[in-house]
C-alpha atoms as a PDB file:
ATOM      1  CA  UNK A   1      88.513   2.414  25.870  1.00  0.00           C
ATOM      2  CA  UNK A   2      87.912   1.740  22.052  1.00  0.00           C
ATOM      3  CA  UNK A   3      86.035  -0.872  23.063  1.00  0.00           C
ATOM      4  CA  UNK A   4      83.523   0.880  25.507  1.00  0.00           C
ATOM      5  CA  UNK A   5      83.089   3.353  22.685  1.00  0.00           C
ATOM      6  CA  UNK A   6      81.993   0.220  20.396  1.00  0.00           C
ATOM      7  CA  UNK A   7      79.843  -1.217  23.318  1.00  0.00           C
ATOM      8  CA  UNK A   8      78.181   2.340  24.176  1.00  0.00           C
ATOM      9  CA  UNK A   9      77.467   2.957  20.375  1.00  0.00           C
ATOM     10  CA  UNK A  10      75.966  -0.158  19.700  1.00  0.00           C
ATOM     11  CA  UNK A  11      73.719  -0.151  22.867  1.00  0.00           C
ATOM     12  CA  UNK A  12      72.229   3.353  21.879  1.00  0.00           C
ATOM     13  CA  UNK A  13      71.893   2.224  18.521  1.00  0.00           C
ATOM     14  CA  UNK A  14      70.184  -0.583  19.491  1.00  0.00           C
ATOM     15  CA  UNK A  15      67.615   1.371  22.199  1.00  0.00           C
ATOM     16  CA  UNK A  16      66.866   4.300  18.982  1.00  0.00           C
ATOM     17  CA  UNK A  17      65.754   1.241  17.029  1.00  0.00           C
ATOM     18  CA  UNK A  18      63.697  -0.527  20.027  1.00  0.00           C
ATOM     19  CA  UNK A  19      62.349   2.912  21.114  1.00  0.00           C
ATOM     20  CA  UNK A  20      61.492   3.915  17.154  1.00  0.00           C
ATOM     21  CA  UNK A  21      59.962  -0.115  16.520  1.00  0.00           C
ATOM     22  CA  UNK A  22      57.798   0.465  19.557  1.00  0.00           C
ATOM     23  CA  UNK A  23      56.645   4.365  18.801  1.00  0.00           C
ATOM     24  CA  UNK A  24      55.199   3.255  15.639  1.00  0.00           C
ATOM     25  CA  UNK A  25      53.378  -0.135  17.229  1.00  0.00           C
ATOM     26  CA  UNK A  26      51.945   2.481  19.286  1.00  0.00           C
ATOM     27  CA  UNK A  27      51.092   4.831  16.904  1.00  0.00           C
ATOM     28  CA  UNK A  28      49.549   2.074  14.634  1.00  0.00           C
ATOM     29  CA  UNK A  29      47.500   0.612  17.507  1.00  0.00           C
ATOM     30  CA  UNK A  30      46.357   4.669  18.343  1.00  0.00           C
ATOM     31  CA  UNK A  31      45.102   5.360  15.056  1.00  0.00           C
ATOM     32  CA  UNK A  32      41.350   4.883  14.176  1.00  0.00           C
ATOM     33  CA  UNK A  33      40.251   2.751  10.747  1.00  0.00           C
ATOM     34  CA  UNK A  34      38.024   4.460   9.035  1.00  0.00           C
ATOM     35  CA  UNK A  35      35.255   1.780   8.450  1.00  0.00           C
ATOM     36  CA  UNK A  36      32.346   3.420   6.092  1.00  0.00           C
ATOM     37  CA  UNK A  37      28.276   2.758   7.083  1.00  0.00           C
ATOM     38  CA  UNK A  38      26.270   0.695   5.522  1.00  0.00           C
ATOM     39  CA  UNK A  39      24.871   1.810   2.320  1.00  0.00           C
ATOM     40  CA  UNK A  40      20.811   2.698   3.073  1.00  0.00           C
ATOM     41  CA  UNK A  41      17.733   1.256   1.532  1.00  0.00           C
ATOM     42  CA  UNK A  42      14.905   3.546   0.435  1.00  0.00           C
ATOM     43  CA  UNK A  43      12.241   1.736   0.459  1.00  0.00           C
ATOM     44  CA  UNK A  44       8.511   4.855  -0.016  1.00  0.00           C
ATOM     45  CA  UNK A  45       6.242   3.770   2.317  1.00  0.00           C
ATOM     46  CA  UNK A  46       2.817   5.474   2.133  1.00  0.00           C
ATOM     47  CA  UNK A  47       1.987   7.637   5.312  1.00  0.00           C
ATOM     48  CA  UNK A  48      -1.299   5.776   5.367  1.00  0.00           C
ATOM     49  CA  UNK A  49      -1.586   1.972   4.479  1.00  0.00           C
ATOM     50  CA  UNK A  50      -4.891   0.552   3.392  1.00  0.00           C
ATOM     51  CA  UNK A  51      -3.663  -3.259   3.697  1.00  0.00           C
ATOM     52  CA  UNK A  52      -5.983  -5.134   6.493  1.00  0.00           C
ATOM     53  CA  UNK A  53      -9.603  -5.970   7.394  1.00  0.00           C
ATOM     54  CA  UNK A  54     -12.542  -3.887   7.536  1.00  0.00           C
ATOM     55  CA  UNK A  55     -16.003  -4.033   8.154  1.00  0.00           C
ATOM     56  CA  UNK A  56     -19.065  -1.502   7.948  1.00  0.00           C
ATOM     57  CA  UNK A  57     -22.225  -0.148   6.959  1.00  0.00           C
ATOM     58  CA  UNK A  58     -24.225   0.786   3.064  1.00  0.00           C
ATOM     59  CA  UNK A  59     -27.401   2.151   2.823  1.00  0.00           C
ATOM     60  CA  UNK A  60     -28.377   4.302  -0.822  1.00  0.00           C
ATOM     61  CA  UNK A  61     -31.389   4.702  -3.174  1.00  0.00           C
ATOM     62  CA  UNK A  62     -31.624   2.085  -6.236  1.00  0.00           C
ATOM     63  CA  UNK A  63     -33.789   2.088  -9.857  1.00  0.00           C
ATOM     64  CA  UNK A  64     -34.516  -1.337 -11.029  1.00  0.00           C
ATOM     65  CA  UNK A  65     -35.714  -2.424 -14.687  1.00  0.00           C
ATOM     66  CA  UNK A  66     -37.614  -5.608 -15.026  1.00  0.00           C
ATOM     67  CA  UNK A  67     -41.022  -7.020 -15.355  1.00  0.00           C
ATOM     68  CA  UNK A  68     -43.415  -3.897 -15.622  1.00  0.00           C
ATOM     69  CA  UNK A  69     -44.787  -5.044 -11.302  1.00  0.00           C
ATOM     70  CA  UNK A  70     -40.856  -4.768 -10.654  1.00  0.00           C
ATOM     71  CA  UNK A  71     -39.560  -1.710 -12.188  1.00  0.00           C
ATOM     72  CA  UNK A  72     -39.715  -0.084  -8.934  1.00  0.00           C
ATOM     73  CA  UNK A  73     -37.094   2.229  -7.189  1.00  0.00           C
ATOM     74  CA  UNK A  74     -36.573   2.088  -3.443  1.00  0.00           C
ATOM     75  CA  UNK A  75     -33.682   2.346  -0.635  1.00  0.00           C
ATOM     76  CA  UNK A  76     -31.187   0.134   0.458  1.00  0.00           C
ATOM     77  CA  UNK A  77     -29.425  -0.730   3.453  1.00  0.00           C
ATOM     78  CA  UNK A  78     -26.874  -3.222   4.821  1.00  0.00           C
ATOM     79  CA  UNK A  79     -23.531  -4.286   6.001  1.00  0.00           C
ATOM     80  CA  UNK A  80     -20.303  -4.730   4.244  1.00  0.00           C
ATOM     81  CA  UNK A  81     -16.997  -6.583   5.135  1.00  0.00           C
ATOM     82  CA  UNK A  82     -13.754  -7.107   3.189  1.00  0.00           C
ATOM     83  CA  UNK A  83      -9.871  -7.187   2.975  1.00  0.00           C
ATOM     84  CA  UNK A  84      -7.714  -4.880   0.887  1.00  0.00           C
ATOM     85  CA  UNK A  85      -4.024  -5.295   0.359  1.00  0.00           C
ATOM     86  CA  UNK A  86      -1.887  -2.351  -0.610  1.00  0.00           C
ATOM     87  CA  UNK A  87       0.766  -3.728  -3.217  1.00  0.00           C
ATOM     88  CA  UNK A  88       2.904  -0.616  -3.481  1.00  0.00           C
ATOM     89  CA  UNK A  89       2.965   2.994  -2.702  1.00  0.00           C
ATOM     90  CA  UNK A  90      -0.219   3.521  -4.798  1.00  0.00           C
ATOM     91  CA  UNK A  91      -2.352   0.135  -6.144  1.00  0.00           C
ATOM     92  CA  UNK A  92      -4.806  -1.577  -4.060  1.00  0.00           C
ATOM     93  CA  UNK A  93      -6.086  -4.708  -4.347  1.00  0.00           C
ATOM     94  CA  UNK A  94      -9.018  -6.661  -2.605  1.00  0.00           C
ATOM     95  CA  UNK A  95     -12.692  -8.675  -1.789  1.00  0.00           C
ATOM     96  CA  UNK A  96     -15.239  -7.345  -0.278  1.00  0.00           C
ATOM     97  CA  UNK A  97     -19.119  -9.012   0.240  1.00  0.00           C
ATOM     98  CA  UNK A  98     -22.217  -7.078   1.622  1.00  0.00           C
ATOM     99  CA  UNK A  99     -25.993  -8.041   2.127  1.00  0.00           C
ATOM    100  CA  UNK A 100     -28.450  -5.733   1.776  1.00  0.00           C
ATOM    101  CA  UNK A 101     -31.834  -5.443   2.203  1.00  0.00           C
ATOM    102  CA  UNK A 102     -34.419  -3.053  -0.291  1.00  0.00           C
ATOM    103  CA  UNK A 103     -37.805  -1.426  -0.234  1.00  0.00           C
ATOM    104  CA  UNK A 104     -37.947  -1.985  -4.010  1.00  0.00           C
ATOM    105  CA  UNK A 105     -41.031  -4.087  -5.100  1.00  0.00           C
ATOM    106  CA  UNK A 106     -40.504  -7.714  -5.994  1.00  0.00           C
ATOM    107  CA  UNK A 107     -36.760  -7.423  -4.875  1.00  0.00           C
ATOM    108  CA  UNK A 108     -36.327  -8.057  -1.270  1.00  0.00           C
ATOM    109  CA  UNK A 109     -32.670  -8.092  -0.556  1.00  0.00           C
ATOM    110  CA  UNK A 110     -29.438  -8.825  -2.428  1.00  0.00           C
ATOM    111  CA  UNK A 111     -25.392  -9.822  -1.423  1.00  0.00           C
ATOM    112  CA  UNK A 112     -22.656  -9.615  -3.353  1.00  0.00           C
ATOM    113  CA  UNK A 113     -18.943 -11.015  -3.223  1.00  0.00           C
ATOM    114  CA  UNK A 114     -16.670  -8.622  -5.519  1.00  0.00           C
ATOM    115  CA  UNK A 115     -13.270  -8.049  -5.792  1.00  0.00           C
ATOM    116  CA  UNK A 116     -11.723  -4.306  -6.115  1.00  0.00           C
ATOM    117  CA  UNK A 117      -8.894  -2.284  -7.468  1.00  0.00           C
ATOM    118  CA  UNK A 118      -8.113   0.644  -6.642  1.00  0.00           C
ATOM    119  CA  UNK A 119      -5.939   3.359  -7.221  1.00  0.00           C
ATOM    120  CA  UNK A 120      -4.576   5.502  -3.933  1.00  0.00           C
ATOM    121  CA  UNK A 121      -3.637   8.844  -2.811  1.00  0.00           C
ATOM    122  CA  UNK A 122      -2.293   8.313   0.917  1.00  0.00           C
ATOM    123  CA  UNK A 123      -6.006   8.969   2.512  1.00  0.00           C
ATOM    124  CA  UNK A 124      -8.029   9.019  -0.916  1.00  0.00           C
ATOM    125  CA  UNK A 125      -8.811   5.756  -3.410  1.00  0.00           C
ATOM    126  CA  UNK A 126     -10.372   5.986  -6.392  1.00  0.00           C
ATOM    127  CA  UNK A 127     -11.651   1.897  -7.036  1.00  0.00           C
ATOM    128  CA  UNK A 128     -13.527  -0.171  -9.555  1.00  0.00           C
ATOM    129  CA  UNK A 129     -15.681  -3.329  -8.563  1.00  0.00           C
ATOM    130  CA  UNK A 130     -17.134  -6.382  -9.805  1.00  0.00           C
ATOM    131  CA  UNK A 131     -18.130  -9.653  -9.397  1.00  0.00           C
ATOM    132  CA  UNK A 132     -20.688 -12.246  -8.334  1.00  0.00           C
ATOM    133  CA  UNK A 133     -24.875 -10.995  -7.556  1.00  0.00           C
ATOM    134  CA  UNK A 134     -27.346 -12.793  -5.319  1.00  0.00           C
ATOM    135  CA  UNK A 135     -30.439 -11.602  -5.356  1.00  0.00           C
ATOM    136  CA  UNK A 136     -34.195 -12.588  -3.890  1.00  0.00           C
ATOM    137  CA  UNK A 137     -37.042 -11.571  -6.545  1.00  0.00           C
ATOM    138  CA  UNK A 138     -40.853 -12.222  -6.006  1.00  0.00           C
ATOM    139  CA  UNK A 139     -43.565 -11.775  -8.408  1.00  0.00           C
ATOM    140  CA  UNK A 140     -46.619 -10.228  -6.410  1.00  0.00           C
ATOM    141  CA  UNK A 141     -48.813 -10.684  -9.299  1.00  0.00           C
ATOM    142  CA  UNK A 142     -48.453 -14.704  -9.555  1.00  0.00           C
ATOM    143  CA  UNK A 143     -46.923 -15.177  -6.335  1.00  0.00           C
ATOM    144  CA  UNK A 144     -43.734 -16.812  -8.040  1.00  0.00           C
ATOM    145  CA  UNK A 145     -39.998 -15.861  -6.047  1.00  0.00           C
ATOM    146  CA  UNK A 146     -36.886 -16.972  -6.999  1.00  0.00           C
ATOM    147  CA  UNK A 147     -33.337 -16.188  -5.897  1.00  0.00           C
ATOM    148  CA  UNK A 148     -31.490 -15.447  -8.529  1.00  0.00           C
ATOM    149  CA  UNK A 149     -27.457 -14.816  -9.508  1.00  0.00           C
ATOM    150  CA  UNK A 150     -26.368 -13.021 -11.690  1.00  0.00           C
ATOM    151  CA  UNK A 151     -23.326  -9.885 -11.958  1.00  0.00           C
ATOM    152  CA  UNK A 152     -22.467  -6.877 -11.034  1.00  0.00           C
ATOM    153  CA  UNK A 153     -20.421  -3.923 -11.173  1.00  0.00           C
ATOM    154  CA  UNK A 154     -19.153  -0.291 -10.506  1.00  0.00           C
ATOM    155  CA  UNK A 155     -17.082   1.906  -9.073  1.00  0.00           C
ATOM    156  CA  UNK A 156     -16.448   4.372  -6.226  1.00  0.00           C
ATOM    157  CA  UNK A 157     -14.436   6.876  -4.136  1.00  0.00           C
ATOM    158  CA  UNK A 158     -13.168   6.525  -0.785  1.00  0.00           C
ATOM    159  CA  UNK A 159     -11.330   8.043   2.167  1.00  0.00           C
ATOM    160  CA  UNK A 160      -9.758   8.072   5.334  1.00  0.00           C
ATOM    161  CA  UNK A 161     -11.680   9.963   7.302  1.00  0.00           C
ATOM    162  CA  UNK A 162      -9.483   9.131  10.516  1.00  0.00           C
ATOM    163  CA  UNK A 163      -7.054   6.244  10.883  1.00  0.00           C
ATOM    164  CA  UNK A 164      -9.695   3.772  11.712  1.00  0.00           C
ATOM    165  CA  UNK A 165     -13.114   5.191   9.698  1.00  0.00           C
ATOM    166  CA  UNK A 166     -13.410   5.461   5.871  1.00  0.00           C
ATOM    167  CA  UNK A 167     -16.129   6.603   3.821  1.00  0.00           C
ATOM    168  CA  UNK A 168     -17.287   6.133   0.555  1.00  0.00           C
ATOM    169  CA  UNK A 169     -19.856   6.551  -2.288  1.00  0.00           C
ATOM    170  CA  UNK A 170     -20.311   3.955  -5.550  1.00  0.00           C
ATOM    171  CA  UNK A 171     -22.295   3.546  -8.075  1.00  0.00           C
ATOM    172  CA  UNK A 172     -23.223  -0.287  -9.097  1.00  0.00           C
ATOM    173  CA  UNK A 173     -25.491  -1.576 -11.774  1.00  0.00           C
ATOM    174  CA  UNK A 174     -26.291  -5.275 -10.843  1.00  0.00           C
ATOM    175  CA  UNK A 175     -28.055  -7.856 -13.486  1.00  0.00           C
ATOM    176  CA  UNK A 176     -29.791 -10.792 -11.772  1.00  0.00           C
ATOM    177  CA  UNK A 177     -30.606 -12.626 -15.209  1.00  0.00           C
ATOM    178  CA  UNK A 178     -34.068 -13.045 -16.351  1.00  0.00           C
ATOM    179  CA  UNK A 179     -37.200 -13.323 -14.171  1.00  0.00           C
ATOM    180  CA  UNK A 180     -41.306 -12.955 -14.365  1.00  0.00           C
ATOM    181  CA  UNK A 181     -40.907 -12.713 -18.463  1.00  0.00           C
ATOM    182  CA  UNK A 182     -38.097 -10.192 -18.335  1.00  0.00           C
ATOM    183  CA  UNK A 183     -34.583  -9.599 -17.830  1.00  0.00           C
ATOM    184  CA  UNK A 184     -34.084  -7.764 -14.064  1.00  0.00           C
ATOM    185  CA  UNK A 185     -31.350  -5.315 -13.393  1.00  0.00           C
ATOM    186  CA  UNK A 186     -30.827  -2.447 -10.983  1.00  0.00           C
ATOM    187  CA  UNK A 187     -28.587   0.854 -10.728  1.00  0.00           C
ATOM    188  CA  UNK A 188     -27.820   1.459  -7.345  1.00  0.00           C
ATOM    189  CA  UNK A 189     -26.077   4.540  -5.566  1.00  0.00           C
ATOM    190  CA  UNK A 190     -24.729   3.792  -2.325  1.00  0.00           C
ATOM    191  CA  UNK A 191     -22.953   5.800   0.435  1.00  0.00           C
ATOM    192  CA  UNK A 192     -20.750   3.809   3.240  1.00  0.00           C
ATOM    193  CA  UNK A 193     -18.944   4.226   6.893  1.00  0.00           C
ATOM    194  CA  UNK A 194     -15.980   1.814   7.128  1.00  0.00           C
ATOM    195  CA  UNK A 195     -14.307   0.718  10.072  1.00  0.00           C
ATOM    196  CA  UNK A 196     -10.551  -1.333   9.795  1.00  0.00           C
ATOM    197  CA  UNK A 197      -9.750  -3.741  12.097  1.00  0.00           C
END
């Protein structure tokens, strides 16, 4: 009898501790880890970016200073195409080159390649430019022409004016070196359309 007791006791003992063991296996298995996300990055991103390719078209009114036959004013018009590259939320770098061609006496047509940098507002840049001058002169006293490089430089507004157009208006004063007895330069205002790629 005693030892039925023993036997009894010890097998209940023995199913407590099995059925215990396996409640908590459960339990451990049940329970979630709590696993934490991934910290996040800001990184500002302007709503409008003015990295990429562009292309479009100058025209303005210009007051040259030269030889007293080339002091002449007169309009421009031409073409433009460049690259800019947005560096962070607000500085923009780039090149641009235009040809142009002008109704001002003894200066037929000039082209520039300039690089810019500019200072943005999402949709609006404020820029300065400079850089190399090409430019075809012609005496029509004594028949002499000569293209001639020189410098030039400025500065300018522009804006978005949708998310492919931009316009823009800049002032350049452009020195093509001496010519005809005199040193020739021009101030030029211009107005543009831009288109990016």
């Amino acid at each position: 009898m005693f030892r039925i007791r023993t036997l009894l006791a010890s097998t209940g003992a023995s199913l407590l501790t099995l059925a215990a063991a396996t409640g908590v296996a459960a339990a451990a298995d049940v329970s979630p880890t709590y696993e934490p996300p991934p910290a996040a990055t800001y990184t500002p991103t302007p709503a409008w970016s003015w990295t990429g390719p562009y292309a479009g078209l100058i025209g303005g009114y210009g007051w040259a200073d030269g030889a007293d036959n080339l002091s002449d004013s007169g309009w421009i018009g031409g073409g433009f195409l460049g690259y800019n590259l947005q560096t962070n939320q607000n500085l923009v770098v780039g090149l641009e080159t235009d040809l142009t061609a002008t109704s001002k006496s003894g200066n037929g047509w000039d082209g520039t390649v300039r690089g810019r940098l500019g200072y943005a507002w999402d949709r609006f840049m404020v820029y300065g430019t400079g850089g190399l001058a090409v430019g075809g002169l012609k005496d029509d006293v004594t028949s002499d022409s000569a293209t001639k490089v020189g410098w030039t430089a400025g500065a300018g507004i522009e804006a978005a004016i949708t998310d492919k157009m931009t316009g823009r208006v800049e002032y350049r004063h452009t020195d093509l070196g001496e010519f005809a007895g005199s040193n020739y330069n021009s101030d030029d205002i211009l107005v543009g359309v831009g288109f990016k790629f």
